[in-house]
PDB file of N, CA and C in Angstrom:
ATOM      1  N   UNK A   1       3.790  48.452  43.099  1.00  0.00           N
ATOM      2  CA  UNK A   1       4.344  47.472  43.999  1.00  0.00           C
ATOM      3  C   UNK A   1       5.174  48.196  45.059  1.00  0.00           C
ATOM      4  N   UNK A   2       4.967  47.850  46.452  1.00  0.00           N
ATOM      5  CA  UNK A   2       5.452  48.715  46.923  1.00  0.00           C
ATOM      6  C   UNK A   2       7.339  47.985  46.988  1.00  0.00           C
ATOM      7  N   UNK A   3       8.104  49.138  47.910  1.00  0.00           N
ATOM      8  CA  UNK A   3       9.564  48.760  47.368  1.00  0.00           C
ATOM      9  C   UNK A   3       9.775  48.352  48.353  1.00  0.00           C
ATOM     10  N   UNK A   4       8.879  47.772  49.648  1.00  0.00           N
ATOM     11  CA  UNK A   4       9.374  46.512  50.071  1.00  0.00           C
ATOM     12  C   UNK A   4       9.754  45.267  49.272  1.00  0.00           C
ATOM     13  N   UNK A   5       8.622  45.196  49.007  1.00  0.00           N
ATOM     14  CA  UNK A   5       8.392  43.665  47.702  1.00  0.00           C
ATOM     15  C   UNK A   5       9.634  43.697  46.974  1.00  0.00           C
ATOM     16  N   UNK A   6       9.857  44.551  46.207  1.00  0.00           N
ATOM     17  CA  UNK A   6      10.932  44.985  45.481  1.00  0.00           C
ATOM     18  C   UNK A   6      12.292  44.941  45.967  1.00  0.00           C
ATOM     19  N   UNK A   7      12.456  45.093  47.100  1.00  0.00           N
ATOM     20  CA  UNK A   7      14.192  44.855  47.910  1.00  0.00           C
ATOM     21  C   UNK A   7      13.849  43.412  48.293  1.00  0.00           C
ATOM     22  N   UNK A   8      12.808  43.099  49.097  1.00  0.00           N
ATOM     23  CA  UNK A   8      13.050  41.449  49.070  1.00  0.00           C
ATOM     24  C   UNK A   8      13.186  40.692  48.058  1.00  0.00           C
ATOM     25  N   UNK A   9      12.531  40.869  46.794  1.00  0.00           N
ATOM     26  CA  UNK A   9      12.632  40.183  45.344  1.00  0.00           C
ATOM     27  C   UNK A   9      13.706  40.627  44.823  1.00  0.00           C
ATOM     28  N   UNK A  10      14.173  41.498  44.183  1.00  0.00           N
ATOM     29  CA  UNK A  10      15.207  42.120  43.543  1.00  0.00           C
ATOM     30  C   UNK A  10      14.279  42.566  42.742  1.00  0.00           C
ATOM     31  N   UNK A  11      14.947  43.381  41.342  1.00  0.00           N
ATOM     32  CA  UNK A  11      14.069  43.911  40.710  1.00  0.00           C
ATOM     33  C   UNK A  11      13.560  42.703  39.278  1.00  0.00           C
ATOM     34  N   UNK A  12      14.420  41.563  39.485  1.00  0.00           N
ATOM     35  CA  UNK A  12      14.037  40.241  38.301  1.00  0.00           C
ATOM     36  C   UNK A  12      13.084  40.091  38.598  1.00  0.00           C
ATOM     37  N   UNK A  13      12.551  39.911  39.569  1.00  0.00           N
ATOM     38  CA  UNK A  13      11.654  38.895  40.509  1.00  0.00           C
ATOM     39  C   UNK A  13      10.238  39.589  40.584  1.00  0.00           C
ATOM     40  N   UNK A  14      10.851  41.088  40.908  1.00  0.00           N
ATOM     41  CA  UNK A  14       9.742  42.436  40.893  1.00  0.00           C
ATOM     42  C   UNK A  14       9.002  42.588  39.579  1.00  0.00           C
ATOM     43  N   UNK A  15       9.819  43.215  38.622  1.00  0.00           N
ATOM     44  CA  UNK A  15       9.639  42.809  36.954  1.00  0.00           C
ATOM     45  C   UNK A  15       8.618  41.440  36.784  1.00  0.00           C
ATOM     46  N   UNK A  16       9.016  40.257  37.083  1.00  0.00           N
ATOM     47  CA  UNK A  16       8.350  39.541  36.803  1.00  0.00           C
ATOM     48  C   UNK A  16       7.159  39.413  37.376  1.00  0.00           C
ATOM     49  N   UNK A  17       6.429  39.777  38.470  1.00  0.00           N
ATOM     50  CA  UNK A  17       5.510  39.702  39.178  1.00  0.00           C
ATOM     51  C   UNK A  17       4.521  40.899  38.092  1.00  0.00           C
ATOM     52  N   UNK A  18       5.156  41.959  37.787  1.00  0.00           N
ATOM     53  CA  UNK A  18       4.108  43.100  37.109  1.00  0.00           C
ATOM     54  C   UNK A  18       3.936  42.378  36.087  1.00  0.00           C
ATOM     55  N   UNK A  19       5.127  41.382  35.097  1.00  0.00           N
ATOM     56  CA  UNK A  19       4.167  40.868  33.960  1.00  0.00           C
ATOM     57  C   UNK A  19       3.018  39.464  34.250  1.00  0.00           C
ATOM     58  N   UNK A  20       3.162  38.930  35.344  1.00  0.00           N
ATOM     59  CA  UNK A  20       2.290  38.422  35.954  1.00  0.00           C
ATOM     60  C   UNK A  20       1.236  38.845  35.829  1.00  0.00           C
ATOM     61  N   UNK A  21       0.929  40.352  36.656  1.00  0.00           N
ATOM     62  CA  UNK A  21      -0.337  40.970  36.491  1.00  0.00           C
ATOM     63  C   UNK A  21      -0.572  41.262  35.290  1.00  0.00           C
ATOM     64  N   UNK A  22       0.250  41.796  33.738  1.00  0.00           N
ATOM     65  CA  UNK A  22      -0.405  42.125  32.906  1.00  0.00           C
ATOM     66  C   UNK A  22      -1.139  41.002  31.719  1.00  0.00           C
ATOM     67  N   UNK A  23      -0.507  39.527  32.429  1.00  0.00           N
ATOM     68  CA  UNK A  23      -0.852  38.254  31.705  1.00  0.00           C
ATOM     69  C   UNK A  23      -2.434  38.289  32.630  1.00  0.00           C
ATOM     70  N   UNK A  24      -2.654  38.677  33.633  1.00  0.00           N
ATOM     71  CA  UNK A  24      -3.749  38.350  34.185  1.00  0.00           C
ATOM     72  C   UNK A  24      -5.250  38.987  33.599  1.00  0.00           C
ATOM     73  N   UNK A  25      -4.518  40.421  33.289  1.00  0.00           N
ATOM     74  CA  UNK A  25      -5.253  41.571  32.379  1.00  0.00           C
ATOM     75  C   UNK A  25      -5.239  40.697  31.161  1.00  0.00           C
ATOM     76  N   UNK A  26      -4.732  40.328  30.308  1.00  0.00           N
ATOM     77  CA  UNK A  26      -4.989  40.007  29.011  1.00  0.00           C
ATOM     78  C   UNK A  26      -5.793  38.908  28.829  1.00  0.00           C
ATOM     79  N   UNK A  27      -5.372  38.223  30.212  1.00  0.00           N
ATOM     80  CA  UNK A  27      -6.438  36.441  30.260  1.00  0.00           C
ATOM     81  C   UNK A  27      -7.852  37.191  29.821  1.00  0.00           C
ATOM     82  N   UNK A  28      -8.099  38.297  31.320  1.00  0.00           N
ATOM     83  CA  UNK A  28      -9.711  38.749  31.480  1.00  0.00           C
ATOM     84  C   UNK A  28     -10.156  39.139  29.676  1.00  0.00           C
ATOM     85  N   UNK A  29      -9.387  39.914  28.732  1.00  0.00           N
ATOM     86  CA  UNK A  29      -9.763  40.340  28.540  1.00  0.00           C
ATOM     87  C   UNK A  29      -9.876  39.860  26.975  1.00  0.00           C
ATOM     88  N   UNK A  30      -9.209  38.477  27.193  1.00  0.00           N
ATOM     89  CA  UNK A  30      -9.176  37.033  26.013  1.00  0.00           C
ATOM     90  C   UNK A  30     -10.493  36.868  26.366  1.00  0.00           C
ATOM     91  N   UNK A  31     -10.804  36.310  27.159  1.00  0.00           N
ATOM     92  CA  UNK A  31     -11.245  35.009  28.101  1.00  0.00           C
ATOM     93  C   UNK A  31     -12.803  35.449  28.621  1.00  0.00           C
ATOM     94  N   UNK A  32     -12.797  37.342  29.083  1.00  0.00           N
ATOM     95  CA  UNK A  32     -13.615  37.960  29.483  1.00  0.00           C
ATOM     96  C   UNK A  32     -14.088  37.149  30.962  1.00  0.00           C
ATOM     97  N   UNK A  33     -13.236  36.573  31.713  1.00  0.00           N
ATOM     98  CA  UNK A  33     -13.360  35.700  33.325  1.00  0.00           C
ATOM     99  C   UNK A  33     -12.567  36.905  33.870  1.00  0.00           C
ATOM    100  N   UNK A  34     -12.844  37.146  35.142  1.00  0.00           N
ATOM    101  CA  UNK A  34     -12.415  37.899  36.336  1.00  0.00           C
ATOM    102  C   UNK A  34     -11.036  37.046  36.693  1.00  0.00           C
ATOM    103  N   UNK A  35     -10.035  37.579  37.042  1.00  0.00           N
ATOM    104  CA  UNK A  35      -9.290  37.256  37.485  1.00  0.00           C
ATOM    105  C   UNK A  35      -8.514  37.709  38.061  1.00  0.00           C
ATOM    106  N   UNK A  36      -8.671  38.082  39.792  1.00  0.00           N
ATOM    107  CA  UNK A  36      -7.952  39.122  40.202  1.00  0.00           C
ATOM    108  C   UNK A  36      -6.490  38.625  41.195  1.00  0.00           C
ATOM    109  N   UNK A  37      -6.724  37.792  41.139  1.00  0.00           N
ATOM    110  CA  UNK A  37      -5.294  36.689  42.243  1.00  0.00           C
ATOM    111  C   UNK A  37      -4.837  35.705  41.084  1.00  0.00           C
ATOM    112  N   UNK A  38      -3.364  35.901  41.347  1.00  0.00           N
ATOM    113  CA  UNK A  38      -2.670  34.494  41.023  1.00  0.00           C
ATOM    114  C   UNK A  38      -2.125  33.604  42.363  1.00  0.00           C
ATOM    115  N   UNK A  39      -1.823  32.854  42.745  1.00  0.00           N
ATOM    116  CA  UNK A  39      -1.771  31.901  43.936  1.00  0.00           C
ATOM    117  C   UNK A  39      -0.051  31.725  44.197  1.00  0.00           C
ATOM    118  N   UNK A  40       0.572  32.423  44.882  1.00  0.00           N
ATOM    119  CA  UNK A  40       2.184  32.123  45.141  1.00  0.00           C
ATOM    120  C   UNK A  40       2.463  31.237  46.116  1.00  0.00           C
ATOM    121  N   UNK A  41       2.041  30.848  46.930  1.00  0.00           N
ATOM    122  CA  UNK A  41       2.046  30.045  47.346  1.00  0.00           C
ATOM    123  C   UNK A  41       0.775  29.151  47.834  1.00  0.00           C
ATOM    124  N   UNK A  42       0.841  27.809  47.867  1.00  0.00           N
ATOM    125  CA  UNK A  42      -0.664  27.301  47.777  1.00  0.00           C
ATOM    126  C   UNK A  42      -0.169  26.165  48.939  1.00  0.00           C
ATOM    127  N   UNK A  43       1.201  25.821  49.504  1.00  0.00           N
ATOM    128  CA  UNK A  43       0.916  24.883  50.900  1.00  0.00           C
ATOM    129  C   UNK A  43       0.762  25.894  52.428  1.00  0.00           C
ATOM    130  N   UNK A  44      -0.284  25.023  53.147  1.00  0.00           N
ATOM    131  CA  UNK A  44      -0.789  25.704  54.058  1.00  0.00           C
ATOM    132  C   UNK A  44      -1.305  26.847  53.985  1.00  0.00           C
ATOM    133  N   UNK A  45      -1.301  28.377  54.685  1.00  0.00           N
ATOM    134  CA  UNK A  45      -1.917  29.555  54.200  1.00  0.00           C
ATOM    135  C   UNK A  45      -1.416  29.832  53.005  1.00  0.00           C
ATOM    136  N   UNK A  46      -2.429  30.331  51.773  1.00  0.00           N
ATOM    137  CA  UNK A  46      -2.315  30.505  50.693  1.00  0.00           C
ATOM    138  C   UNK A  46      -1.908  31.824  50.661  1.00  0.00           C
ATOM    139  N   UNK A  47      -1.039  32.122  49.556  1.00  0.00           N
ATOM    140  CA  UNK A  47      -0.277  33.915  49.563  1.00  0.00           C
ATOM    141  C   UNK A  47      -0.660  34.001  47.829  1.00  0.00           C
ATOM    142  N   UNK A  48      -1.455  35.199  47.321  1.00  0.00           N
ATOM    143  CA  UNK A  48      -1.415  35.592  46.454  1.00  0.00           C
ATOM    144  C   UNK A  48      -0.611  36.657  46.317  1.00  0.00           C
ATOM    145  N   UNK A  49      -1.205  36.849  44.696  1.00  0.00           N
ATOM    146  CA  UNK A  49      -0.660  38.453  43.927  1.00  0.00           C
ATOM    147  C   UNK A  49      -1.800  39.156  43.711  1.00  0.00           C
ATOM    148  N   UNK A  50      -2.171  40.359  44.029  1.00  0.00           N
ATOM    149  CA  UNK A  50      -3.270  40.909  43.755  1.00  0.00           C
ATOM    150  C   UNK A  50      -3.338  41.551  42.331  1.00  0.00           C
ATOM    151  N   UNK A  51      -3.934  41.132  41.547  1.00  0.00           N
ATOM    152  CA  UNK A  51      -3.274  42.029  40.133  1.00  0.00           C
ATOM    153  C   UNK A  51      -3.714  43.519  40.319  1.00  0.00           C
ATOM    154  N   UNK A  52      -4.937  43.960  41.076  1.00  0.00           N
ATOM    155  CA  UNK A  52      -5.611  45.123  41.378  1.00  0.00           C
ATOM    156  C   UNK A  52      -4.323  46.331  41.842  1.00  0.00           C
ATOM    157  N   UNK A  53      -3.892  45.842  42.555  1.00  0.00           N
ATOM    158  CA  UNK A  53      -2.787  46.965  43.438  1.00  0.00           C
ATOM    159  C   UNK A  53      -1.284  46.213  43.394  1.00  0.00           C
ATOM    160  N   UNK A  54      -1.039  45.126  42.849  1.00  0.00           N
ATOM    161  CA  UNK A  54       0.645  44.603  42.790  1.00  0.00           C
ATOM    162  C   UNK A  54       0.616  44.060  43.904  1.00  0.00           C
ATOM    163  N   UNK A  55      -0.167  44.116  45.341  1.00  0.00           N
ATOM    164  CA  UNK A  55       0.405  43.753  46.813  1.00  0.00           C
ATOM    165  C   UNK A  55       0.210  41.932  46.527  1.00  0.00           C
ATOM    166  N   UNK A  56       1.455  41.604  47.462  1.00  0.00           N
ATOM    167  CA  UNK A  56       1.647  40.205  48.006  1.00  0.00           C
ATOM    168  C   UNK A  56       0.369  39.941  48.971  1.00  0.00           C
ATOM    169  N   UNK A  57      -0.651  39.263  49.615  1.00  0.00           N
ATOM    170  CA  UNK A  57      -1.498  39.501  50.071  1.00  0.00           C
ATOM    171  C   UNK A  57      -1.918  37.993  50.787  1.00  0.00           C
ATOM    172  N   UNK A  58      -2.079  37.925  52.198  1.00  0.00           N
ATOM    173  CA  UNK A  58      -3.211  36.143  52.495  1.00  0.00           C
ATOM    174  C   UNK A  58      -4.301  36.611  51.950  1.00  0.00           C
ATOM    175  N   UNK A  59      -4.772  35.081  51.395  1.00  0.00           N
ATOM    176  CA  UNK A  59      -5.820  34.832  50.770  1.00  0.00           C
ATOM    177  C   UNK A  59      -7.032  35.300  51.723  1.00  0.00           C
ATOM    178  N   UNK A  60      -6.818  34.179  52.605  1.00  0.00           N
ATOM    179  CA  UNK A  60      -7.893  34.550  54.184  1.00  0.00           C
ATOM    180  C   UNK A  60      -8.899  35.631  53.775  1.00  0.00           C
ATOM    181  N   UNK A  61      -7.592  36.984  54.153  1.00  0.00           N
ATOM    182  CA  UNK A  61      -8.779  38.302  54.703  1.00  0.00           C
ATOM    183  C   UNK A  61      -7.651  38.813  53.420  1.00  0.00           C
ATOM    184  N   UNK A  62      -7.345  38.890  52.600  1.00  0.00           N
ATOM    185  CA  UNK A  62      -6.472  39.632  51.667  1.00  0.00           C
ATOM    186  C   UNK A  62      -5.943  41.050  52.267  1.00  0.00           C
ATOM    187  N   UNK A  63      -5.101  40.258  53.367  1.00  0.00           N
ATOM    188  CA  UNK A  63      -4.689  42.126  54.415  1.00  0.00           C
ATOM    189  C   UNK A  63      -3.151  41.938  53.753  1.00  0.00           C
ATOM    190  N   UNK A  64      -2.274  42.744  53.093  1.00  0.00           N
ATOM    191  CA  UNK A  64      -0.955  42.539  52.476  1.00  0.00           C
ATOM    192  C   UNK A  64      -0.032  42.083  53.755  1.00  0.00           C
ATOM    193  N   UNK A  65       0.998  41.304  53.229  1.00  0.00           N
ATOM    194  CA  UNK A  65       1.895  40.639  54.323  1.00  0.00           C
ATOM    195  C   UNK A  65       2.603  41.864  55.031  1.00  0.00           C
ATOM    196  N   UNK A  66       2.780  41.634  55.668  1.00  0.00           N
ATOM    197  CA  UNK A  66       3.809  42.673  56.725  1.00  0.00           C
ATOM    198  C   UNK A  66       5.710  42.263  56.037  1.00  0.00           C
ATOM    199  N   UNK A  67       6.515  43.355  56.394  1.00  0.00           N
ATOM    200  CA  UNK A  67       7.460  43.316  55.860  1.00  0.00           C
ATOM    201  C   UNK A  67       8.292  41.853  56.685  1.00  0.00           C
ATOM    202  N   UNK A  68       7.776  41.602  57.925  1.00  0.00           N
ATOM    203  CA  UNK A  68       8.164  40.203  58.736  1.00  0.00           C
ATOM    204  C   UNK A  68       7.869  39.439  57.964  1.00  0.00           C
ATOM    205  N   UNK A  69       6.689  39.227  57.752  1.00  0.00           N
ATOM    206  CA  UNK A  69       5.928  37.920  57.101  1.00  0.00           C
ATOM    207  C   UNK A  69       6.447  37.913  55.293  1.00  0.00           C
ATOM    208  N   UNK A  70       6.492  38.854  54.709  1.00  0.00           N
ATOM    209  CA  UNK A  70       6.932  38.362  53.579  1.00  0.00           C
ATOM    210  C   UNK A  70       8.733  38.037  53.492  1.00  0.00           C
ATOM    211  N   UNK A  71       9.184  38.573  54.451  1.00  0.00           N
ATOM    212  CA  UNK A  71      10.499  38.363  54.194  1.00  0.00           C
ATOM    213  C   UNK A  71      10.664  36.772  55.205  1.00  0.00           C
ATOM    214  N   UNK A  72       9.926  36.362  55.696  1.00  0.00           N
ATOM    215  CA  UNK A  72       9.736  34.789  56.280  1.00  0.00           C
ATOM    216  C   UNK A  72       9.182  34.380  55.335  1.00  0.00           C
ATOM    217  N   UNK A  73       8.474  34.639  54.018  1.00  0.00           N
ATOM    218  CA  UNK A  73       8.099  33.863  53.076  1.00  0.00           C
ATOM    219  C   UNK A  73       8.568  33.720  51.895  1.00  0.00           C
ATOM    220  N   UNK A  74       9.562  34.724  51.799  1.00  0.00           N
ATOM    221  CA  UNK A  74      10.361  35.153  50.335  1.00  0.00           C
ATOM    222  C   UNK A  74      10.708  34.062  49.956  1.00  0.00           C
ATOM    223  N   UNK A  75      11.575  32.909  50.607  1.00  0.00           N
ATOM    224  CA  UNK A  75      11.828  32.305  50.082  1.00  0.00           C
ATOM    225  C   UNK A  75      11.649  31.307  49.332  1.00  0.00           C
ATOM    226  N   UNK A  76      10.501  30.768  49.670  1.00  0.00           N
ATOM    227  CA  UNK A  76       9.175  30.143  48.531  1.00  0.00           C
ATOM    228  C   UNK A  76       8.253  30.514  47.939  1.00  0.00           C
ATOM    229  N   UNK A  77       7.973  31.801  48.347  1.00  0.00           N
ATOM    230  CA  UNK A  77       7.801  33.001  46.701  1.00  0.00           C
ATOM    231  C   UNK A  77       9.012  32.697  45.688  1.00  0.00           C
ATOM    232  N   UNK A  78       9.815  32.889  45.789  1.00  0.00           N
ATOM    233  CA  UNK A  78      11.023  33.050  45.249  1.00  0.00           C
ATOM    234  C   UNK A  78      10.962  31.682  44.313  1.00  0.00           C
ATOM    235  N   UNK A  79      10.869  30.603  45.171  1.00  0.00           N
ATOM    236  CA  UNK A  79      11.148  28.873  44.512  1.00  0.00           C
ATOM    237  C   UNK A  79      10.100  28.922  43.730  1.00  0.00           C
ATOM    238  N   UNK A  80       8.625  29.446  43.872  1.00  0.00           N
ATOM    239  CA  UNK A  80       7.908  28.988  43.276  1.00  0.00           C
ATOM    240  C   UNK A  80       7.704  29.783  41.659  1.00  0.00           C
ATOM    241  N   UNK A  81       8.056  31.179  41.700  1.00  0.00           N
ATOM    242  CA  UNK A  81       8.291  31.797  40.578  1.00  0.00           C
ATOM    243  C   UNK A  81       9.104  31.567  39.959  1.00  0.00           C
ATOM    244  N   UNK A  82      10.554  31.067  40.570  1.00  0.00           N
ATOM    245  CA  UNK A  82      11.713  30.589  39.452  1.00  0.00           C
ATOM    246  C   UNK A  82      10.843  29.053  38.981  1.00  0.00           C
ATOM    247  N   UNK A  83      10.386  28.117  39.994  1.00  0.00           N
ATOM    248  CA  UNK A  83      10.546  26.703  39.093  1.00  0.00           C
ATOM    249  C   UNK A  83       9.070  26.921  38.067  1.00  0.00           C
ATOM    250  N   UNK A  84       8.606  27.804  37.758  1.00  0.00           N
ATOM    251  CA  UNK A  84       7.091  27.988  37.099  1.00  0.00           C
ATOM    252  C   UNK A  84       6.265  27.542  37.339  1.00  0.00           C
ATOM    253  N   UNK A  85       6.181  26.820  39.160  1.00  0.00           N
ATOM    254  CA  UNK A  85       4.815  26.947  39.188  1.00  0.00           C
ATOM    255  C   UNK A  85       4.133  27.533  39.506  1.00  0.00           C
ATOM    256  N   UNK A  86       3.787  28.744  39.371  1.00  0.00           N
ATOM    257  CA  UNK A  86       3.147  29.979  39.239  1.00  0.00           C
ATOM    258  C   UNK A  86       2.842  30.247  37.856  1.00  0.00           C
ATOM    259  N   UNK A  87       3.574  29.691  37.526  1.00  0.00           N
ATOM    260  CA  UNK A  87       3.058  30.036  35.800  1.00  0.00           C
ATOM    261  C   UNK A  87       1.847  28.714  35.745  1.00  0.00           C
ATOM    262  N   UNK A  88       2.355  27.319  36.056  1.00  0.00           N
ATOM    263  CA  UNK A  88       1.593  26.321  35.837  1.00  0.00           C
ATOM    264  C   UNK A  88      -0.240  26.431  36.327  1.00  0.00           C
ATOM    265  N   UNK A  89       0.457  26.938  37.400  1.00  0.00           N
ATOM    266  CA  UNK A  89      -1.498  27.166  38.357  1.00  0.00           C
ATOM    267  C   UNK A  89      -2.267  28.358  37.320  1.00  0.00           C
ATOM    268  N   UNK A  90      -1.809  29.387  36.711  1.00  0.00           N
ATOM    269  CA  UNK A  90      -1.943  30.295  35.784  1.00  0.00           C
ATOM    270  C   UNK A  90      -2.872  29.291  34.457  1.00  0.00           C
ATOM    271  N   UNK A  91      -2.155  28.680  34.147  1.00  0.00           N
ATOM    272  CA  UNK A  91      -2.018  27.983  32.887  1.00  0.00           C
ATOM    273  C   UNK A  91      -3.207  27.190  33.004  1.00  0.00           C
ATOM    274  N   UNK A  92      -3.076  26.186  34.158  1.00  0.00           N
ATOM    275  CA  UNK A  92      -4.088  25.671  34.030  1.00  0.00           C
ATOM    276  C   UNK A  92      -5.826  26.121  34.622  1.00  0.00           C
ATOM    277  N   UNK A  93      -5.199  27.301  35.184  1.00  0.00           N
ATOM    278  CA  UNK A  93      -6.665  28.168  35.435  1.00  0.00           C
ATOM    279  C   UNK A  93      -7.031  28.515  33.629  1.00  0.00           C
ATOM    280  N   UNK A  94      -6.459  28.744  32.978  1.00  0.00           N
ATOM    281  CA  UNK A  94      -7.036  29.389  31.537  1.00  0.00           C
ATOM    282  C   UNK A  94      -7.354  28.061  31.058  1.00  0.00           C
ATOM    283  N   UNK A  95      -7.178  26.746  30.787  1.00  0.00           N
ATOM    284  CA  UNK A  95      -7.718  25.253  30.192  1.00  0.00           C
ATOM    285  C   UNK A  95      -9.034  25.230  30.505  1.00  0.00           C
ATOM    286  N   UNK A  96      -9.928  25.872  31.726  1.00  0.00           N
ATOM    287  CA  UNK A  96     -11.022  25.675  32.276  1.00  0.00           C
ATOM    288  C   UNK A  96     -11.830  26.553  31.615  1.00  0.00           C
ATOM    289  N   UNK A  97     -11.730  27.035  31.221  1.00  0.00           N
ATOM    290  CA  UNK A  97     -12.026  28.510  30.380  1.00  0.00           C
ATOM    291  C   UNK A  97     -12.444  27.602  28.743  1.00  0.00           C
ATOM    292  N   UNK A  98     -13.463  27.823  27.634  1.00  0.00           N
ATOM    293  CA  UNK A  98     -13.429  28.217  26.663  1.00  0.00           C
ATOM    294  C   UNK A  98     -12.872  29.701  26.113  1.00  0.00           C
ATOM    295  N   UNK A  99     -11.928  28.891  25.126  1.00  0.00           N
ATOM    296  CA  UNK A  99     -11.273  29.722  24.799  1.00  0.00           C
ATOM    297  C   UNK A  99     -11.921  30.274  23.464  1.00  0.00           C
ATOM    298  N   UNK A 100     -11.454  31.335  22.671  1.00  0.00           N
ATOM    299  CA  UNK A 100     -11.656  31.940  21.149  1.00  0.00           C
ATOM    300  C   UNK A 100     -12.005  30.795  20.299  1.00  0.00           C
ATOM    301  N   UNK A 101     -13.225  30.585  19.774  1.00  0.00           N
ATOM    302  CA  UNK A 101     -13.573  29.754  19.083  1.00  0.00           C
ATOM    303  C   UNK A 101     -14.275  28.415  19.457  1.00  0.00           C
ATOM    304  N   UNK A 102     -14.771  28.390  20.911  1.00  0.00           N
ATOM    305  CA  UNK A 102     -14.816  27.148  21.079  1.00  0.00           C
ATOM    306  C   UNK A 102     -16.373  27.722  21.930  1.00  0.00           C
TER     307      UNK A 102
END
């Protein structure tokens, strides 16, 4: 992750984004589905997490935000990882999925 991301997040926020990616690794590898984006923000242009490289990224053309643009967006990165919905869009991407046993 680079240590832009990291001074705009703090390191809670940072931390939490890498176990993000390693919940994303374990989905694939429950689940055996590709899963290379989680969705941080989803009104208007969509902003992922790339689990591939850690970068903050538009969906669009997946070109990583510029240090302008994410620090104009931090702050609902920020809302949306504290109130869990980032966890929720997560969550309910794996319901679609057969899971172990089914």
């Amino acid at each position: 992750m680079r240590r832009e991301i990291r001074k705009f997040l703090g390191e809670d926020l940072a931390n939490y984004l890498e176990l993000l990616r390693a919940k994303l690794a374990f989905a694939e590898e429950l689940y055996g589905v590709r899963m290379n984006y989680v969705p941080l923000i989803t009104e208007g242009e969509i902003v992922i997490l790339d689990k591939n490289d850690g970068e903050i990224k538009w969906l669009r053309d997946k070109r990583p935000l510029t240090g302008d643009e994410l620090g104009r967006l931090m702050g609902k990165i920020k809302e949306n990882l504290e109130s869990g919905y980032v966890e929720m869009l997560l969550a309910m991407n794996m319901s679609c999925i057969n899971g172990p046993g089914e």
